[in-house]
C-alpha atoms as a PDB file:
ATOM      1  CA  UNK A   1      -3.289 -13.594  -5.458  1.00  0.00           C
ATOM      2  CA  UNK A   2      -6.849 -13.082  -5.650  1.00  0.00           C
ATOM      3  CA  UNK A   3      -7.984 -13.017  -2.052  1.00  0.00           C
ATOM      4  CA  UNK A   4      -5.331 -10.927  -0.943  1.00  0.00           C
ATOM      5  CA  UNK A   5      -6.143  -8.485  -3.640  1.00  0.00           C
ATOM      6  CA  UNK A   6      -9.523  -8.132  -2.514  1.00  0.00           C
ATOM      7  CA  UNK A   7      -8.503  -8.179   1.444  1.00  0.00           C
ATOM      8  CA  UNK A   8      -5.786  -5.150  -0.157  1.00  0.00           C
ATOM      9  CA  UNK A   9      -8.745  -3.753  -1.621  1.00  0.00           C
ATOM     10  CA  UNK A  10     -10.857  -3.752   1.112  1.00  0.00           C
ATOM     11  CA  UNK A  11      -8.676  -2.526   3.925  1.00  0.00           C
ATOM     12  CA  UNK A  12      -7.703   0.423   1.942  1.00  0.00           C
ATOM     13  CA  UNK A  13     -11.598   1.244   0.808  1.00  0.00           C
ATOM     14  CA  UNK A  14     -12.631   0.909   4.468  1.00  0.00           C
ATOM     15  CA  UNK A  15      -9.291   2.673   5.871  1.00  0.00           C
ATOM     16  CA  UNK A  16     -10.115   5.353   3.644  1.00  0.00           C
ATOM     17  CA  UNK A  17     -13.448   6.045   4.305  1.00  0.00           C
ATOM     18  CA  UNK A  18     -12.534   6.118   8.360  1.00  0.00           C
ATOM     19  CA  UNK A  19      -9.073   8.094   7.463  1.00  0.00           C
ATOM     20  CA  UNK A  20     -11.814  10.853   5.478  1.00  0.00           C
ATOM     21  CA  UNK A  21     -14.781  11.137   7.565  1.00  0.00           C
ATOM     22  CA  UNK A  22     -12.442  11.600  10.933  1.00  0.00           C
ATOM     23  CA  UNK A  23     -10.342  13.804   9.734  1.00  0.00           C
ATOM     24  CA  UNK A  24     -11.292  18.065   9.984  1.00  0.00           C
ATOM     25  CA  UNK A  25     -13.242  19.377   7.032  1.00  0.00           C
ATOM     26  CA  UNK A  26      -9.742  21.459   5.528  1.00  0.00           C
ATOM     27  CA  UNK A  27      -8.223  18.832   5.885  1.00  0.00           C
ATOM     28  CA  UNK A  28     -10.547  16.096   4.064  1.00  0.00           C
ATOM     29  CA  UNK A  29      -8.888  16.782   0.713  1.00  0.00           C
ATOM     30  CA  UNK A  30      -5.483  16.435   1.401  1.00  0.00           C
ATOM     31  CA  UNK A  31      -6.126  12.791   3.393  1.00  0.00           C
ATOM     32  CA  UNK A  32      -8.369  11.516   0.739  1.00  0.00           C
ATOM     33  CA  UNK A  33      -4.995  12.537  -1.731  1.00  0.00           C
ATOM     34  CA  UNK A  34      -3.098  10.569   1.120  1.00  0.00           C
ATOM     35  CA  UNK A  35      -5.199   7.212   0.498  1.00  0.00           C
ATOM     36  CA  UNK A  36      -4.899   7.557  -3.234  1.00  0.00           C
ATOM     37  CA  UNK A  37      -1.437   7.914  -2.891  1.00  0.00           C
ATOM     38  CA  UNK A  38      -0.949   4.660  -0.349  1.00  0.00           C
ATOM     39  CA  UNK A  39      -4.080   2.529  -2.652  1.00  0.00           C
ATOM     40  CA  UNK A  40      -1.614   2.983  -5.580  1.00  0.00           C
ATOM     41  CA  UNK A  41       1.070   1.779  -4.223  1.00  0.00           C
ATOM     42  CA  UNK A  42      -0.127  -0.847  -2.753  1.00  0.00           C
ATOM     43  CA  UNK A  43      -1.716  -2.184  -6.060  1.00  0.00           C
ATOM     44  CA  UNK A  44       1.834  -1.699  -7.803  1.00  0.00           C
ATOM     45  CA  UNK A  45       3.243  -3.360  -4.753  1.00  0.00           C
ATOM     46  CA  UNK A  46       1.210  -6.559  -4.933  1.00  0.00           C
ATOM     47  CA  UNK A  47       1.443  -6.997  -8.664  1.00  0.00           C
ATOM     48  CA  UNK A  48       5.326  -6.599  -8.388  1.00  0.00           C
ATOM     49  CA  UNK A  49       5.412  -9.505  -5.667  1.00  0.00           C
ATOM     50  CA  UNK A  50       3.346 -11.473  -7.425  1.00  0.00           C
ATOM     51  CA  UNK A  51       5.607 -11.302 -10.396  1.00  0.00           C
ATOM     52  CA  UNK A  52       8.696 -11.265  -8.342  1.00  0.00           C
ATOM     53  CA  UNK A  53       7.771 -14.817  -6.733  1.00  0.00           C
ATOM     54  CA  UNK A  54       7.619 -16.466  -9.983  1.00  0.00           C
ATOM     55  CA  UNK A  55      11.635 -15.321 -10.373  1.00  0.00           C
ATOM     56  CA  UNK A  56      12.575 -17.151  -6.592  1.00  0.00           C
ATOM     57  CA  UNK A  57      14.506 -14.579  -4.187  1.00  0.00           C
ATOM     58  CA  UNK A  58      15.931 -12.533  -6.563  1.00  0.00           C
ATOM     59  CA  UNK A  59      12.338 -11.241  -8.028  1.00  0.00           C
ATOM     60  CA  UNK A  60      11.262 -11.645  -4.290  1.00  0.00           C
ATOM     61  CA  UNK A  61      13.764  -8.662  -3.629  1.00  0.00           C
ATOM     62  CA  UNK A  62      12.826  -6.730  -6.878  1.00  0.00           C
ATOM     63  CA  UNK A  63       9.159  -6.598  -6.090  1.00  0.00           C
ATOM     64  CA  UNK A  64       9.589  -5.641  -2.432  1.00  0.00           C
ATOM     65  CA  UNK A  65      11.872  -2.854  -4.392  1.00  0.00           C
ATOM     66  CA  UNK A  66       9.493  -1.772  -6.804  1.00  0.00           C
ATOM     67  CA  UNK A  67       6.781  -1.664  -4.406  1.00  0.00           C
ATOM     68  CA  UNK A  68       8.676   0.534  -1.641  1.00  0.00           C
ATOM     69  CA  UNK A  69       9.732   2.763  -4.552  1.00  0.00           C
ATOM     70  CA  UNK A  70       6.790   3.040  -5.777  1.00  0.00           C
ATOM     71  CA  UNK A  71       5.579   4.079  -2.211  1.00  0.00           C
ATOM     72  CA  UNK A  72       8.635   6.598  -2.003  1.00  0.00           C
ATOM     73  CA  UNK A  73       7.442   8.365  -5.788  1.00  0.00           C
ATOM     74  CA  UNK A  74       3.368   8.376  -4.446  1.00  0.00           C
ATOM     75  CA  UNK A  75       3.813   9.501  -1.201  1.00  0.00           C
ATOM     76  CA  UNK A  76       5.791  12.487  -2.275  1.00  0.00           C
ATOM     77  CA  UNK A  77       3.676  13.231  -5.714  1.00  0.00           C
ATOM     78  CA  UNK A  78       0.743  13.070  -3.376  1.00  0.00           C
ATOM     79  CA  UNK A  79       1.496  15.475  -1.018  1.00  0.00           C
ATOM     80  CA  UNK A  80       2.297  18.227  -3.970  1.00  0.00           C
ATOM     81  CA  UNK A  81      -0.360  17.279  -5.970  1.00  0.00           C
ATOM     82  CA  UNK A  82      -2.643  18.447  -2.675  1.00  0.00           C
ATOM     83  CA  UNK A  83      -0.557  21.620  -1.693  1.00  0.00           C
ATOM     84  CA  UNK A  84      -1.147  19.940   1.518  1.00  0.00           C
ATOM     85  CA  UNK A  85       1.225  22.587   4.220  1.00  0.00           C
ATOM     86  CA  UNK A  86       1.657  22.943   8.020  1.00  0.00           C
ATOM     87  CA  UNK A  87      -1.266  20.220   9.875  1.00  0.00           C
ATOM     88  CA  UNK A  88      -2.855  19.378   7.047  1.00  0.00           C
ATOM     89  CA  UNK A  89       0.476  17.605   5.613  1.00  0.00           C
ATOM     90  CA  UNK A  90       0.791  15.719   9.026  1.00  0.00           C
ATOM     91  CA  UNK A  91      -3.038  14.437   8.723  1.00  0.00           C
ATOM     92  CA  UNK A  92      -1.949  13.337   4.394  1.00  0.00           C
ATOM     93  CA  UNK A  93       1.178  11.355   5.794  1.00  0.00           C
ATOM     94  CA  UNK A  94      -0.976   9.866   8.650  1.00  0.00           C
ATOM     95  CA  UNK A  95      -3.301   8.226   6.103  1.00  0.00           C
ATOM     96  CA  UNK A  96      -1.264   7.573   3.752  1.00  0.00           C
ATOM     97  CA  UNK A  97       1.567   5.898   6.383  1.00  0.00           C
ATOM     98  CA  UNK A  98      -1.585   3.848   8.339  1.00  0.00           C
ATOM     99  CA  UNK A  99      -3.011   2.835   5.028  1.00  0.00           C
ATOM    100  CA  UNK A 100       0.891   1.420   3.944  1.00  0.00           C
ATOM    101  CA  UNK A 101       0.738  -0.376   6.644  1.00  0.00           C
ATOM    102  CA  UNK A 102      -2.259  -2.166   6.125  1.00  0.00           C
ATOM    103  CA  UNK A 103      -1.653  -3.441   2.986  1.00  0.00           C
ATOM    104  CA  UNK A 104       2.062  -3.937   3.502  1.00  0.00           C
ATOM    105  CA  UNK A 105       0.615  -6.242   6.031  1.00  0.00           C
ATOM    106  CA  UNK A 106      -1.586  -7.773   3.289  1.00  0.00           C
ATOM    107  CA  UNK A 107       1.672  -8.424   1.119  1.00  0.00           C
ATOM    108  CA  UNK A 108       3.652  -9.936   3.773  1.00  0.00           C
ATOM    109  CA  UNK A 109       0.824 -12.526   4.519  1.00  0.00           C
ATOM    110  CA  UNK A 110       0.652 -13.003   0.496  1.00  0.00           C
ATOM    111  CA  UNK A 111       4.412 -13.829   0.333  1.00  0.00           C
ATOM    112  CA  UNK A 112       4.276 -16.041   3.456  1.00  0.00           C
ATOM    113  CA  UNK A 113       1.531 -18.077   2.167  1.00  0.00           C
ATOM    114  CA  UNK A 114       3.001 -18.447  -1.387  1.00  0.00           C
ATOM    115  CA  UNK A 115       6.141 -19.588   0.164  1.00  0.00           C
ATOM    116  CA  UNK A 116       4.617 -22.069   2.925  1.00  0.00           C
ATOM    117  CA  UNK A 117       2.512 -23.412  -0.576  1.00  0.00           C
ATOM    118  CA  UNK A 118       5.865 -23.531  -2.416  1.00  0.00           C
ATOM    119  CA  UNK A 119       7.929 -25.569   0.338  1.00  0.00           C
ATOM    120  CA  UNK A 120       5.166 -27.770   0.685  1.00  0.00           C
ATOM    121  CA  UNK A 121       4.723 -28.998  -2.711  1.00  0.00           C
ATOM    122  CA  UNK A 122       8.652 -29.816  -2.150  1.00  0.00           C
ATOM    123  CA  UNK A 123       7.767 -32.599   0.417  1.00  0.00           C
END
């Protein structure tokens, strides 16, 4: 899980860094809360999978739960927390929504791998 975890890690510190210096100064705040929100649940999200593998398709399920649930609690605590309103709520979902995508695409890699290494020590 290592190298995913890093590739995680460094998608959302370099997504986050773009996501903060484009956005408008009142609004800087509120997407910086945004990539907090999406960096946390994307750490919960790979430590579930990686637990959920161990369990076969039933704990694959569970962690893909735990992760989006996660994602569900964060993205809403995140936006309150930052009193984000009006455009400067769009701009906090934007980052946190492009930065979920990043490392959901992270995860997805880290479950196909782990299950292309699993069927081939089958064979």
């Amino acid at each position: 899980m290592t190298p995913y975890a890093a590739a995680s890690a460094a998608l959302w510190v370099a997504g986050s860094a773009l996501a903060v210096l484009l956005a408008p100064i009142e609004a800087r705040t509120a997407v910086a809360a945004g990539a907090l929100a999406a960096g946390l649940g994307g750490a919960v999200a790979l430590v579930a999978l990686a637990q959920g593998l161990k369990k076969g398709t039933k704990g694959l399920l569970a962690g893909f739960s735990i992760g989006f649930g996660a994602r569900m609690l964060l993205v809403a605590a995140g936006l309150l927390a930052s009193g984000a309103q009006g455009r400067v709520a769009l701009l906090y979902a934007a980052s946190f929504f492009a930065l979920y995508a990043a490392t959901q695409a992270v995860e997805i890699a880290f479950v196909w791998r782990s299950a292309r290494a699993v069927d081939g020590a089958r064979t």
